[in-house]
C-alpha atoms as a PDB file:
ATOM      1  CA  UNK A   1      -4.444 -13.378  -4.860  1.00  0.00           C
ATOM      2  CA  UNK A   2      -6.480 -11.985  -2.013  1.00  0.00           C
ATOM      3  CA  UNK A   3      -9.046  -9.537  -1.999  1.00  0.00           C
ATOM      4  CA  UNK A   4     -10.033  -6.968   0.347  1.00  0.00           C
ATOM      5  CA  UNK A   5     -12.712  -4.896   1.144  1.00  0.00           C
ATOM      6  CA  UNK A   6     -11.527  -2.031   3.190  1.00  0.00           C
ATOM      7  CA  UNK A   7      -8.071   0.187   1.646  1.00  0.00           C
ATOM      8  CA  UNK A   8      -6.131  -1.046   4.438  1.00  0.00           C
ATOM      9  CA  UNK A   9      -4.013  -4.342   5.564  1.00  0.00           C
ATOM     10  CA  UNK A  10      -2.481  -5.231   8.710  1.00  0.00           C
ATOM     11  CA  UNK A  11      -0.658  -8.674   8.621  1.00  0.00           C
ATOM     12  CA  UNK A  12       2.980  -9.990  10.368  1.00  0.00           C
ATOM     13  CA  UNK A  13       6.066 -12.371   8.928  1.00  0.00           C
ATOM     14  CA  UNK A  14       8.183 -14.256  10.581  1.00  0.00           C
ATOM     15  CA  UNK A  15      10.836 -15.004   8.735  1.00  0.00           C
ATOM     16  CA  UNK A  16      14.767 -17.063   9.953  1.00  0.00           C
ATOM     17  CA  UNK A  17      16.770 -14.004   8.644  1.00  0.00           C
ATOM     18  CA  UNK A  18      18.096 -11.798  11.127  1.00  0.00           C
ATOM     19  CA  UNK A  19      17.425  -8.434  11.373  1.00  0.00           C
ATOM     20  CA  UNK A  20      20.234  -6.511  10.054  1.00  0.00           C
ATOM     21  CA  UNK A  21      19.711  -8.801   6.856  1.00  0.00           C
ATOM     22  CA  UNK A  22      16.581  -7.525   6.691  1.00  0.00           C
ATOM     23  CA  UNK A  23      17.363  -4.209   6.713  1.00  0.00           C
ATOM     24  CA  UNK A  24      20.127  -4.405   4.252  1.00  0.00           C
ATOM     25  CA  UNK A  25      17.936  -6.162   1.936  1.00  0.00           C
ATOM     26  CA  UNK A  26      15.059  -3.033   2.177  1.00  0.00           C
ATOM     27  CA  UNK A  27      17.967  -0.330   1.889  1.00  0.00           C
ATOM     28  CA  UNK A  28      19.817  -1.903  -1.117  1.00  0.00           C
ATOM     29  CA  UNK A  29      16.120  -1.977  -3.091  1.00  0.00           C
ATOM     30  CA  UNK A  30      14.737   1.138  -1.689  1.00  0.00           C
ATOM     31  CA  UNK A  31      15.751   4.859  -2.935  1.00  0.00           C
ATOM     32  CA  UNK A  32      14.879   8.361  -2.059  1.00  0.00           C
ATOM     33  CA  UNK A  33      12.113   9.898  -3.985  1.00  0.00           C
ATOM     34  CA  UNK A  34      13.897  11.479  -6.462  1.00  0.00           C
ATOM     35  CA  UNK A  35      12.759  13.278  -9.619  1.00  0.00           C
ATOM     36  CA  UNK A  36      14.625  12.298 -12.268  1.00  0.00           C
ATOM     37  CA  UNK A  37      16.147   8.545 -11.931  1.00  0.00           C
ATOM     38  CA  UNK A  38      18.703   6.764 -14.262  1.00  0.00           C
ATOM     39  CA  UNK A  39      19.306   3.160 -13.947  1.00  0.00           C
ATOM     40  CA  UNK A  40      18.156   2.865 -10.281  1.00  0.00           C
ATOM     41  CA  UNK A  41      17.659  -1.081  -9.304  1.00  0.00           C
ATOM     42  CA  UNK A  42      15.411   0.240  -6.689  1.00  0.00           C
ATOM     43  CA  UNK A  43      11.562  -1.311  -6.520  1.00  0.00           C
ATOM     44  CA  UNK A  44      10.755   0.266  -3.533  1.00  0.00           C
ATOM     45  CA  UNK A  45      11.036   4.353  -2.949  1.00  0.00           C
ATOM     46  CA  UNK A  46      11.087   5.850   0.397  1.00  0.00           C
ATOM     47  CA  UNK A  47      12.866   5.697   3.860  1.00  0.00           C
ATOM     48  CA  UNK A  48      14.154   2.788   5.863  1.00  0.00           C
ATOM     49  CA  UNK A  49      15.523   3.252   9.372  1.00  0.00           C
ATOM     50  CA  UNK A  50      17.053   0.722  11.933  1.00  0.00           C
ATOM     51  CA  UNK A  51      13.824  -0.510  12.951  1.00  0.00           C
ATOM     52  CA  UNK A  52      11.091   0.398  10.754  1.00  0.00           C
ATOM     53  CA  UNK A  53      10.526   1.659   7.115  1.00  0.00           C
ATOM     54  CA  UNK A  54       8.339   3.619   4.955  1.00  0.00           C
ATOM     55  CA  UNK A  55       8.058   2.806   1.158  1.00  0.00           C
ATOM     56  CA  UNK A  56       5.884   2.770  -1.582  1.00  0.00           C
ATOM     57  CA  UNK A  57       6.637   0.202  -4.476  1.00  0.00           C
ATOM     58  CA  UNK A  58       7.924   2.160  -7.456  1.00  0.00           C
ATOM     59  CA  UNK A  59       5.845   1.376 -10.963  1.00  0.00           C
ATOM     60  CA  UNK A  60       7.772   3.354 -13.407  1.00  0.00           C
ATOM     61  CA  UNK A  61       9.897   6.143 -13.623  1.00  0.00           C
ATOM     62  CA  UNK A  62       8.066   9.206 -13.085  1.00  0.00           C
ATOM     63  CA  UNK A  63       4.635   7.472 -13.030  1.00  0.00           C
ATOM     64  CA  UNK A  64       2.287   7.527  -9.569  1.00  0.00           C
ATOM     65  CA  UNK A  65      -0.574   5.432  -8.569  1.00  0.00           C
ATOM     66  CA  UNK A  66      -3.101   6.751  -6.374  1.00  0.00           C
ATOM     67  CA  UNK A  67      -4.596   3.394  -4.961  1.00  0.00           C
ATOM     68  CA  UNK A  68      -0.578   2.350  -4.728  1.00  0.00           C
ATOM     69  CA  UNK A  69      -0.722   1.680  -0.793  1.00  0.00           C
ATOM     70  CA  UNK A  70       1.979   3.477   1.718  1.00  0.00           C
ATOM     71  CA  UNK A  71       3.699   0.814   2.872  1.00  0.00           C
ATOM     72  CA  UNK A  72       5.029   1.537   7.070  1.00  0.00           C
ATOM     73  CA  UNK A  73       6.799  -1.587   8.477  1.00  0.00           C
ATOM     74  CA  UNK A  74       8.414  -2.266  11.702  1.00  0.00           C
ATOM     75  CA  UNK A  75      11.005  -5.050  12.259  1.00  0.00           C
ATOM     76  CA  UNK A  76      11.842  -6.865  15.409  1.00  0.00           C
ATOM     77  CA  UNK A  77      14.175  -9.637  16.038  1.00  0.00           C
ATOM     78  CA  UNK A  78      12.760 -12.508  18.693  1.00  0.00           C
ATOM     79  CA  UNK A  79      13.883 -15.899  19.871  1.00  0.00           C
ATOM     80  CA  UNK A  80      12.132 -17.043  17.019  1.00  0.00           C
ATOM     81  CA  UNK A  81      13.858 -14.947  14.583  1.00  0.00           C
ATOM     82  CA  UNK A  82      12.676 -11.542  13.096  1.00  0.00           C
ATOM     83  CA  UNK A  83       8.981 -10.111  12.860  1.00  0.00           C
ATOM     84  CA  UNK A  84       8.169  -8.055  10.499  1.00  0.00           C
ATOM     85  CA  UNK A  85       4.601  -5.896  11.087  1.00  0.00           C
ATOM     86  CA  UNK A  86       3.819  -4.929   7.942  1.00  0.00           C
ATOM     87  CA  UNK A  87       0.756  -1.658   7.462  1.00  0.00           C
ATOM     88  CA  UNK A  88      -0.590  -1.054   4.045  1.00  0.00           C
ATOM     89  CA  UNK A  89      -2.967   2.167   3.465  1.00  0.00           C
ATOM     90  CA  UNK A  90      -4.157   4.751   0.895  1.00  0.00           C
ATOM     91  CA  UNK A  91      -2.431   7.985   0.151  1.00  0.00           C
ATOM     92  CA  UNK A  92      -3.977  10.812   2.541  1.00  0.00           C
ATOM     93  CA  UNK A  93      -4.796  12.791  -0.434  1.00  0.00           C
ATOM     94  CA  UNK A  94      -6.433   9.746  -2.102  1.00  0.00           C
ATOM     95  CA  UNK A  95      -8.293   8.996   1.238  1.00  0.00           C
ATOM     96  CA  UNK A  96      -9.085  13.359   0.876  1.00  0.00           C
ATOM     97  CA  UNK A  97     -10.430  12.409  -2.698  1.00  0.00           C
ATOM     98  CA  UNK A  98     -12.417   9.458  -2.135  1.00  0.00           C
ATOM     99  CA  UNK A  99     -14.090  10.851   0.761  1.00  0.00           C
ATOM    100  CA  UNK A 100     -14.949  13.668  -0.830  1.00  0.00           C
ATOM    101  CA  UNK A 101     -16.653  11.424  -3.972  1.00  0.00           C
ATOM    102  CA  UNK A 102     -18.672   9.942  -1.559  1.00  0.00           C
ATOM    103  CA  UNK A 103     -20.335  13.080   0.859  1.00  0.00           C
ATOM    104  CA  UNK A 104     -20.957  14.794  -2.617  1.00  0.00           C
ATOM    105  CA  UNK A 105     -22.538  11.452  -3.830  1.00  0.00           C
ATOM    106  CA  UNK A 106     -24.978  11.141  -0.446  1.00  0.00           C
ATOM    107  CA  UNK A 107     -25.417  15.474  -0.834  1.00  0.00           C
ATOM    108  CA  UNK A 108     -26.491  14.983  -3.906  1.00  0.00           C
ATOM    109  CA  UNK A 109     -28.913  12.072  -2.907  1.00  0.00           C
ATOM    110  CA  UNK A 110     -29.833  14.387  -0.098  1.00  0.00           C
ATOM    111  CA  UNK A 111     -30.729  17.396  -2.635  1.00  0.00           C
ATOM    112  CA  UNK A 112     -32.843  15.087  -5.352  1.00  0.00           C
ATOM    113  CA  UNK A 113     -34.580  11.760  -3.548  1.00  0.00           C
ATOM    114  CA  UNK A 114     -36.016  11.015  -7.359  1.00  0.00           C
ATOM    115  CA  UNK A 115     -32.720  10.191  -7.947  1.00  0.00           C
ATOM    116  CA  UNK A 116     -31.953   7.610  -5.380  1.00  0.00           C
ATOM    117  CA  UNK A 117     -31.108   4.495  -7.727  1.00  0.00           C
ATOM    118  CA  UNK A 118     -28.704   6.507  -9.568  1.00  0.00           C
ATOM    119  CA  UNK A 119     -26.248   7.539  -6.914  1.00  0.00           C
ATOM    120  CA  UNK A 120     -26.227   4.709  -5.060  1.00  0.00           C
ATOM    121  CA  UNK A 121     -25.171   3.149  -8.509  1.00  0.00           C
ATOM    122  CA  UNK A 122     -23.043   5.958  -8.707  1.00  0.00           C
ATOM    123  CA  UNK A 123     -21.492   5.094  -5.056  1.00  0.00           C
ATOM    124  CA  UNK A 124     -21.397   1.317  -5.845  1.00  0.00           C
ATOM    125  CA  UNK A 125     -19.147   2.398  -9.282  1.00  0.00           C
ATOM    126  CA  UNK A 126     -16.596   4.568  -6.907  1.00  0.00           C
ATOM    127  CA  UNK A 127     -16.530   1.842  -4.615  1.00  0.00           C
ATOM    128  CA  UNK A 128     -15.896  -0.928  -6.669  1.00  0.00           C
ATOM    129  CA  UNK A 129     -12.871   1.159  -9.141  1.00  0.00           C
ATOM    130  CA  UNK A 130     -11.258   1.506  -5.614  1.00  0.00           C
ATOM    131  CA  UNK A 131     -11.752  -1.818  -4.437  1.00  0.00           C
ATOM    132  CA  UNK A 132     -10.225  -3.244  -7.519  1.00  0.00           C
ATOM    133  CA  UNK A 133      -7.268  -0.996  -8.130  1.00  0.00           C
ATOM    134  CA  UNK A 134      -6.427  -0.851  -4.217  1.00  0.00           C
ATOM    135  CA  UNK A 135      -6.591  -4.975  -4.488  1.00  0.00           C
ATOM    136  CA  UNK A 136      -4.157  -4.717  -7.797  1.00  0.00           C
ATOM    137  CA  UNK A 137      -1.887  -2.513  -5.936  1.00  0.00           C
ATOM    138  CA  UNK A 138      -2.184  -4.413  -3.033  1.00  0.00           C
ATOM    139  CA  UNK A 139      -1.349  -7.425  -4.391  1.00  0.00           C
ATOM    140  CA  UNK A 140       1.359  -6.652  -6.646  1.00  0.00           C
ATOM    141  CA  UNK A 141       2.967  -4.347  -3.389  1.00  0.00           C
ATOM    142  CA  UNK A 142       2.614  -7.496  -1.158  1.00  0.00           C
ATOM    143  CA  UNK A 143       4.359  -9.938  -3.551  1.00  0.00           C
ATOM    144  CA  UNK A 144       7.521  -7.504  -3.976  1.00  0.00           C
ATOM    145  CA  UNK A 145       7.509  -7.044  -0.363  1.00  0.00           C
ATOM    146  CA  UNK A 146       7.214 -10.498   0.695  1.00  0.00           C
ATOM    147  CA  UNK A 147       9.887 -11.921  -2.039  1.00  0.00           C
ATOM    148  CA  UNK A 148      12.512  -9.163  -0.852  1.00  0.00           C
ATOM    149  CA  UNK A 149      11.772 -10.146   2.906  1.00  0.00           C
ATOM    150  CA  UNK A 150      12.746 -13.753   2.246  1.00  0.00           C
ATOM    151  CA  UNK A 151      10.338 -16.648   2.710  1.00  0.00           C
ATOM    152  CA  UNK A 152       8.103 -16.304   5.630  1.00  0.00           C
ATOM    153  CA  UNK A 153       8.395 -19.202   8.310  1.00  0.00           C
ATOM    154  CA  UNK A 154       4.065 -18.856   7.975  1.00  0.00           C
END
């Protein structure tokens, strides 16, 4: 289990498979957005195309999760076998919402300097409920992802 700071991750697999497998694999366990579901074996809902995808791992019918990361992957295949760029980042509207926790927080400092201790223990609390349900997310995402895409050659 890693942990990270910052609500985004950049990292690359290299995996044997080619690419066409991969892409099989991602479309087989992905599904459109839909709003009422019955029975789908999907984990994953979004798009995949010939080269890339966009998904979000799906946590139970009907049910969102804010800090659940937007998943955008591209896929090459190389003499070595296939890469697989993987980009993990917040929701816009979550990245709307916590920006907008954070310039009231610092306003509000800004307004009432008595209160100083407060909102930065105010800011700390925002920052740390992100950090530890974008790291859940994260985590949990990256496992599903990583277990569909095979076993990495790194």
């Amino acid at each position: 289990m890693s942990i990270y700071f910052i609500p985004y991750l950049k990292y690359e697999l290299l995996t044997k498979d080619k690419k066409s497998e991969i892409i099989s694999r991602l479309r087989s366990l992905t599904s459109y957005e839909k709003f009422f579901e019955i029975n789908n074996p999907a984990i994953f809902r979004g798009e995949v195309f010939d080269s890339s995808f966009r998904i979000q791992r799906k946590i139970r019918k009907g049910m969102h999760h804010n800090w659940n990361p937007i998943i955008d992957g591209t896929i090459v295949e190389n003499e070595k076998g296939t890469s697989i760029t993987i980009k993990m980042s917040l929701h816009l509207i979550t990245k709307i919402f916590s920006i907008l926790m954070i310039v009231g927080t610092f306003l509000a400092i800004l307004s009432n300097p008595n209160e100083l201790w407060g909102s930065l223990g105010l800011i700390s609390f925002l920052y740390g409920i992100t950090t530890i349900f974008w790291n859940s997310a994260v985590n949990k995402s990256r496992d599903s992802l990583d277990h569909l895409l095979g076993h990495p050659l790194e």
